[in-house]
C-alpha atoms as a PDB file:
ATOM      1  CA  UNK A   1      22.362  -3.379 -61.187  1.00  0.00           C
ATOM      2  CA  UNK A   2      20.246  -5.966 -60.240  1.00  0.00           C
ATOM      3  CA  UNK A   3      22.953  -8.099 -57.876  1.00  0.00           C
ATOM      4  CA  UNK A   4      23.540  -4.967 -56.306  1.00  0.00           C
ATOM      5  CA  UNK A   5      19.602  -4.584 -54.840  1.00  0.00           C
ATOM      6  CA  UNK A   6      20.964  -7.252 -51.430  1.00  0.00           C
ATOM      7  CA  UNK A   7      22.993  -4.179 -50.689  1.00  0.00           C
ATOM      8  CA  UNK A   8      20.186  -1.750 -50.525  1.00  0.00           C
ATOM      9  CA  UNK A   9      17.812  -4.490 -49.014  1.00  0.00           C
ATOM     10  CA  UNK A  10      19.916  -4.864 -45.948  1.00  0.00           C
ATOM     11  CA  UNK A  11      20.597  -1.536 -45.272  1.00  0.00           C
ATOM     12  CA  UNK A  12      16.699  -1.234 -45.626  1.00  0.00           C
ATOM     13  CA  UNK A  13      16.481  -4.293 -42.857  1.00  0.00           C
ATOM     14  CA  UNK A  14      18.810  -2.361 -40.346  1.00  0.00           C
ATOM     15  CA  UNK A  15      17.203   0.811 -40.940  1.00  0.00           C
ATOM     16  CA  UNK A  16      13.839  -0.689 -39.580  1.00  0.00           C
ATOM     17  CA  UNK A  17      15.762  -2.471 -36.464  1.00  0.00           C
ATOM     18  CA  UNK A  18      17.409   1.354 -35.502  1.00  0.00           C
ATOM     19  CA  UNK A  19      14.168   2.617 -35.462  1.00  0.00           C
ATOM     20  CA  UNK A  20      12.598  -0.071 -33.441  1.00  0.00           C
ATOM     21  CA  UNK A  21      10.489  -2.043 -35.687  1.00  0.00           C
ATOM     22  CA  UNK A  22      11.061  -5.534 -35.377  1.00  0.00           C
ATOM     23  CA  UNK A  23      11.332  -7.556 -39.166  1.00  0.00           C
ATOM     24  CA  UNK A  24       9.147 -10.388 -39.483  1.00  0.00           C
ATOM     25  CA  UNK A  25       9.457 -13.729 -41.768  1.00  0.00           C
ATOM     26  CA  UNK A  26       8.409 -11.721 -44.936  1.00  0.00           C
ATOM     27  CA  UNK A  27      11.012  -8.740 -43.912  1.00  0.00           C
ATOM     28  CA  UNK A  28      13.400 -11.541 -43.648  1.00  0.00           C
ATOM     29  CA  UNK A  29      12.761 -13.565 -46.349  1.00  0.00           C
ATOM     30  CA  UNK A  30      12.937 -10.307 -48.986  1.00  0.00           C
ATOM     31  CA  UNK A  31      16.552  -9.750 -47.704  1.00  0.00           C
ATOM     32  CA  UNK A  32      17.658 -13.261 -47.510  1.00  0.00           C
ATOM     33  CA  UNK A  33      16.389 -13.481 -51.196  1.00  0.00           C
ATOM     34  CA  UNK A  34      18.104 -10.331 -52.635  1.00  0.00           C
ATOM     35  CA  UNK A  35      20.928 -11.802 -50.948  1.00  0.00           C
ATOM     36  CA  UNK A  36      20.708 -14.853 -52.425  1.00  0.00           C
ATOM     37  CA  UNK A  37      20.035 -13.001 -55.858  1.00  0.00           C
ATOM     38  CA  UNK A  38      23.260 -11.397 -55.065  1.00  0.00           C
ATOM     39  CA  UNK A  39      25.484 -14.710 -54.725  1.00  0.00           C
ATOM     40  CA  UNK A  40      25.779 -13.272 -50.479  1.00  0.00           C
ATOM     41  CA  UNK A  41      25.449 -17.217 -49.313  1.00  0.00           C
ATOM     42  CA  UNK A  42      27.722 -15.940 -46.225  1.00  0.00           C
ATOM     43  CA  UNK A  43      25.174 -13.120 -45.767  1.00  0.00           C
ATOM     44  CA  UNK A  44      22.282 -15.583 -46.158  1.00  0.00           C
ATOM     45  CA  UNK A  45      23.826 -17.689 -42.995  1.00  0.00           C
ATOM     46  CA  UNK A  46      24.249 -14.401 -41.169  1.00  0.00           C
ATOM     47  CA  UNK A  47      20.328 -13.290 -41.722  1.00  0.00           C
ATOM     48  CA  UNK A  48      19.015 -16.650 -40.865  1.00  0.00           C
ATOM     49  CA  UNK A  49      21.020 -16.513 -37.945  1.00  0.00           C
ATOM     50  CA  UNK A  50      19.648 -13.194 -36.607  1.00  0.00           C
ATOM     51  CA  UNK A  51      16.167 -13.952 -37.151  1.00  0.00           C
ATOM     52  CA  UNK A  52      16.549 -17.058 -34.991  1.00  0.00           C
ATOM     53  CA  UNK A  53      17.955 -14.657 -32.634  1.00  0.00           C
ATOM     54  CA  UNK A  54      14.950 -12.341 -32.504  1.00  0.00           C
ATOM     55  CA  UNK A  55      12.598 -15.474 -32.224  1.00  0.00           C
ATOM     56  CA  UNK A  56      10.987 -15.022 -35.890  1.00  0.00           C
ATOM     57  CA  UNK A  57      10.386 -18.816 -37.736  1.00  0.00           C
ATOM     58  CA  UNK A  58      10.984 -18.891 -40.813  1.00  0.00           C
ATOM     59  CA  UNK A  59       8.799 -19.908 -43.397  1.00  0.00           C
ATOM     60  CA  UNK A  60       8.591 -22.816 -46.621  1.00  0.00           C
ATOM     61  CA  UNK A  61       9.831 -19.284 -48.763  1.00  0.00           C
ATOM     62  CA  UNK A  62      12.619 -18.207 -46.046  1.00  0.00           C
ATOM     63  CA  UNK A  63      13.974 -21.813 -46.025  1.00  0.00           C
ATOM     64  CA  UNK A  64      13.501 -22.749 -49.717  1.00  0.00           C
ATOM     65  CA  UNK A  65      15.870 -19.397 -50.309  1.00  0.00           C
ATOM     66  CA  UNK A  66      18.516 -20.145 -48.119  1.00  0.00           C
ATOM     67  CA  UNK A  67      18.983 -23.553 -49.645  1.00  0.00           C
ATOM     68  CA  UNK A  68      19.348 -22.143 -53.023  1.00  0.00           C
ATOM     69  CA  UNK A  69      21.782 -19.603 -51.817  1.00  0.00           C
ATOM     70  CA  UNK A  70      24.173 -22.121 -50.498  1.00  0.00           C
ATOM     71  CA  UNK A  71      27.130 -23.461 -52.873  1.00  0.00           C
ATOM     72  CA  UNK A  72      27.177 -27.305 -52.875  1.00  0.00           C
ATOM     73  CA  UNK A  73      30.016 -27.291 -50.524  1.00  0.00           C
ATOM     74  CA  UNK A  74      28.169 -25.413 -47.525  1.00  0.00           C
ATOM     75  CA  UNK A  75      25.201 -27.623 -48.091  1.00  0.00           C
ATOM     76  CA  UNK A  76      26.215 -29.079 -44.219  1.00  0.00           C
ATOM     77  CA  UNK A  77      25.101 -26.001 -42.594  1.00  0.00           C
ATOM     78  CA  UNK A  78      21.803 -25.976 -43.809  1.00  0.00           C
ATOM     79  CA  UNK A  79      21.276 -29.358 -41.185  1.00  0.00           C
ATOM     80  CA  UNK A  80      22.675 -27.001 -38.339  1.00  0.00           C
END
């Protein structure tokens, strides 16, 4: 099922980080897509959040994704 694939792309995205590679924006932005594919706007948040952390910008692609993924209502957080 395609809604399913954020699961698999995630667990892909942690199975790099245990074995020491470091995602960069396109990593990122694959994930935070399939995630937003998904309807995972809480998941989005959460990947945006760690890339920040590991000091990889995100990109026109990366941003234009987490936008879309966000319900009206959460709209605020995409200012933070």
């Amino acid at each position: 099922e395609k809604d399913g694939q954020w699961v698999a792309a995630v667990e892909l995205l942690c199975e790099m980080e245990k074995k020491g590679v470091l995602p960069q924006v396109l990593s990122y932005s694959v994930v935070i897509s399939a995630c937003k594919k998904g309807g995972q706007w809480e998941r989005v948040v959460e990947l945006f959040h760690m890339m920040k952390g590991q000091g990889v910008e995100p990109n026109a692609s990366t941003y234009t994704a987490i936008i879309e993924a966000l319900p009206v209502s959460e709209l605020a957080i995409a200012r933070e």
